[in-house]
Protein backbone atom coordinates (compact mmCIF):
# COMPACT_ATOMS: atom_id res chain seq x y z
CA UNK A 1 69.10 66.13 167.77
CA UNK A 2 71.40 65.35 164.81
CA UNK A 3 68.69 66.85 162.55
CA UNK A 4 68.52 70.04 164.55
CA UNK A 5 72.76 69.90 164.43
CA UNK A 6 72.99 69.40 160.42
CA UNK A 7 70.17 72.09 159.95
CA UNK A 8 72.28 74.35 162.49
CA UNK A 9 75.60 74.18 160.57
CA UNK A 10 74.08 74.30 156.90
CA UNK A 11 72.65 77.24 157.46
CA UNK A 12 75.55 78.78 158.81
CA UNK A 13 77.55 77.42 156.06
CA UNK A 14 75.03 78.85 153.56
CA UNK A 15 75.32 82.59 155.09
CA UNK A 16 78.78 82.32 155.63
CA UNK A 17 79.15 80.73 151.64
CA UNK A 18 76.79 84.31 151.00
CA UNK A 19 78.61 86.34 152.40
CA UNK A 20 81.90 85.45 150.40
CA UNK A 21 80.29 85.51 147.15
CA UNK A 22 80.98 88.38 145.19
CA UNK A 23 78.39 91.12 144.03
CA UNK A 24 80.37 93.04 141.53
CA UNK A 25 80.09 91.68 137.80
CA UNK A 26 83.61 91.00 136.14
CA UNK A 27 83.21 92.25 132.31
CA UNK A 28 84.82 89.85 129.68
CA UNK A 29 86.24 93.19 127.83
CA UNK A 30 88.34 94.47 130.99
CA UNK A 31 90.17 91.59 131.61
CA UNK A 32 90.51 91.17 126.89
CA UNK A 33 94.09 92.17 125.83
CA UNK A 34 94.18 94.72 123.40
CA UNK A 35 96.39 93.01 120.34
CA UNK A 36 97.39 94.60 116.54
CA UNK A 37 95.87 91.77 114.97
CA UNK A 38 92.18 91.87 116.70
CA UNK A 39 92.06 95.21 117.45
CA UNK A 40 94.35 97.94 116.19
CA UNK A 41 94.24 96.76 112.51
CA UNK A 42 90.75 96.78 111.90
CA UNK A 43 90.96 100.25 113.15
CA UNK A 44 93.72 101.44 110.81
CA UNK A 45 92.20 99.79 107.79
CA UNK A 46 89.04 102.01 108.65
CA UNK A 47 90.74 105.15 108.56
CA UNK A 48 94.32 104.89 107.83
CA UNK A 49 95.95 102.25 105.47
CA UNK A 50 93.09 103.47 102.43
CA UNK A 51 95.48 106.25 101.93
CA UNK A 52 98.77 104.83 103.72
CA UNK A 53 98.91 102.12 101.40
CA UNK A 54 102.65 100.20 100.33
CA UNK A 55 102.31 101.59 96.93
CA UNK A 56 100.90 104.83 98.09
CA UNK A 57 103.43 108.02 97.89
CA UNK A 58 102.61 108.32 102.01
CA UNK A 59 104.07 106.91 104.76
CA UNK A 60 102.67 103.16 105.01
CA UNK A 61 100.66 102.04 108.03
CA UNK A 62 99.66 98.70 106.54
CA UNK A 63 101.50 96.44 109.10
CA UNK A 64 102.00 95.80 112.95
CA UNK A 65 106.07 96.94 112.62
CA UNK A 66 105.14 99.97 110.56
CA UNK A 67 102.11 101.36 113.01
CA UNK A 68 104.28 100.87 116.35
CA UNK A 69 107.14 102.58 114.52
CA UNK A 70 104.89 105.60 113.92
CA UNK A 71 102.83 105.43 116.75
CA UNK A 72 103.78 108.78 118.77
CA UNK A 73 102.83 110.40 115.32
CA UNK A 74 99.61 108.47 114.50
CA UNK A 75 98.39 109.38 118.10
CA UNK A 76 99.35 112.81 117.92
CA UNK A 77 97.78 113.65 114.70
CA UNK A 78 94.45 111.43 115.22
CA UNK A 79 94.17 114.01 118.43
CA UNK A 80 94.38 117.20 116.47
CA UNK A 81 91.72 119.83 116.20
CA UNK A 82 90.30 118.65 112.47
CA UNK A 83 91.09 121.80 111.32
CA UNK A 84 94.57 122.18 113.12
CA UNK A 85 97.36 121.33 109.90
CA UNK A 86 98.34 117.77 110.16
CA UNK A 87 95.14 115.93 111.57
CA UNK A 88 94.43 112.57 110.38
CA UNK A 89 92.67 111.18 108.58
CA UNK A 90 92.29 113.95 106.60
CA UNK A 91 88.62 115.39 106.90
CA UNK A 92 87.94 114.98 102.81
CA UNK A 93 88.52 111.39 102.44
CA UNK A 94 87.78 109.46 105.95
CA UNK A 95 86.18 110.71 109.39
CA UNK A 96 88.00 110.89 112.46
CA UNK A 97 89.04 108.50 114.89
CA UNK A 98 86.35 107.89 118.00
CA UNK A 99 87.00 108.54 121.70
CA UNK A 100 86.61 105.08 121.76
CA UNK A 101 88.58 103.83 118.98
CA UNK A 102 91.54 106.05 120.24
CA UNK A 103 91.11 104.51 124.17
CA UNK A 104 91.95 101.10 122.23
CA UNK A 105 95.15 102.71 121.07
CA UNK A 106 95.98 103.97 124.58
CA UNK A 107 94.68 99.87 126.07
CA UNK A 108 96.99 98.87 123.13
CA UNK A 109 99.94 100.76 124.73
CA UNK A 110 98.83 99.72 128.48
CA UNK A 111 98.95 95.77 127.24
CA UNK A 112 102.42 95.94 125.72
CA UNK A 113 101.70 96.64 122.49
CA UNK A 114 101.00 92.91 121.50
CA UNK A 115 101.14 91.77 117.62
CA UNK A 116 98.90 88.90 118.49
């Protein structure tokens, strides 16, 4: 009888434990902060800071306080038509920002803007 009793509530304790569990995959990237350091750097290096350089003659976009001081502009130009006046990075020296490399900008913004 106490067999039949354990067997009885295990198994409902295993369909009821079942039944709580959770289907639906969590990926590590939606819950990863977007940061300057780890993400939006790399990106400007790629595209941006070749030309917007501290020595350069062009507005610099070499550092965290620079790029969220100019951010409104960098977004607005990197969303240009390439052959509207004023897109970045300009079409003869680097190619254009991704869909994907801009949604890190807009995560970026979401997150607060974080340094590190």
């Amino acid at each position: 009888m106490k067999i039949r009793y354990l067997l009885l509530v295990s198994a409902f304790g295993l369909i009821t434990y079942q039944s709580c569990t959770s289907t639906k995959k969590v990926s590590s990237n939606a819950l990863a902060l977007v940061t300057y350091d780890k993400d939006i750097h790399p990106i400007m290096v790629a595209h941006c800071t070749p030309c917007h350089y501290p020595e350069g003659e062009k507005d610099q976009l070499d550092t965290y306080d620079r790029v969220l001081s100019r951010l409104d502009d960098i977004l607005d130009r990197t969303q240009r038509d390439s052959s509207e006046k004023g897109f970045m990075p300009h079409k003869l020296k680097k190619p254009a920002l991704s869909q994907e490399e801009l949604a890190v900008f807009f995560k970026w913004m979401e997150d607060g803007m974080l340094e590190k």
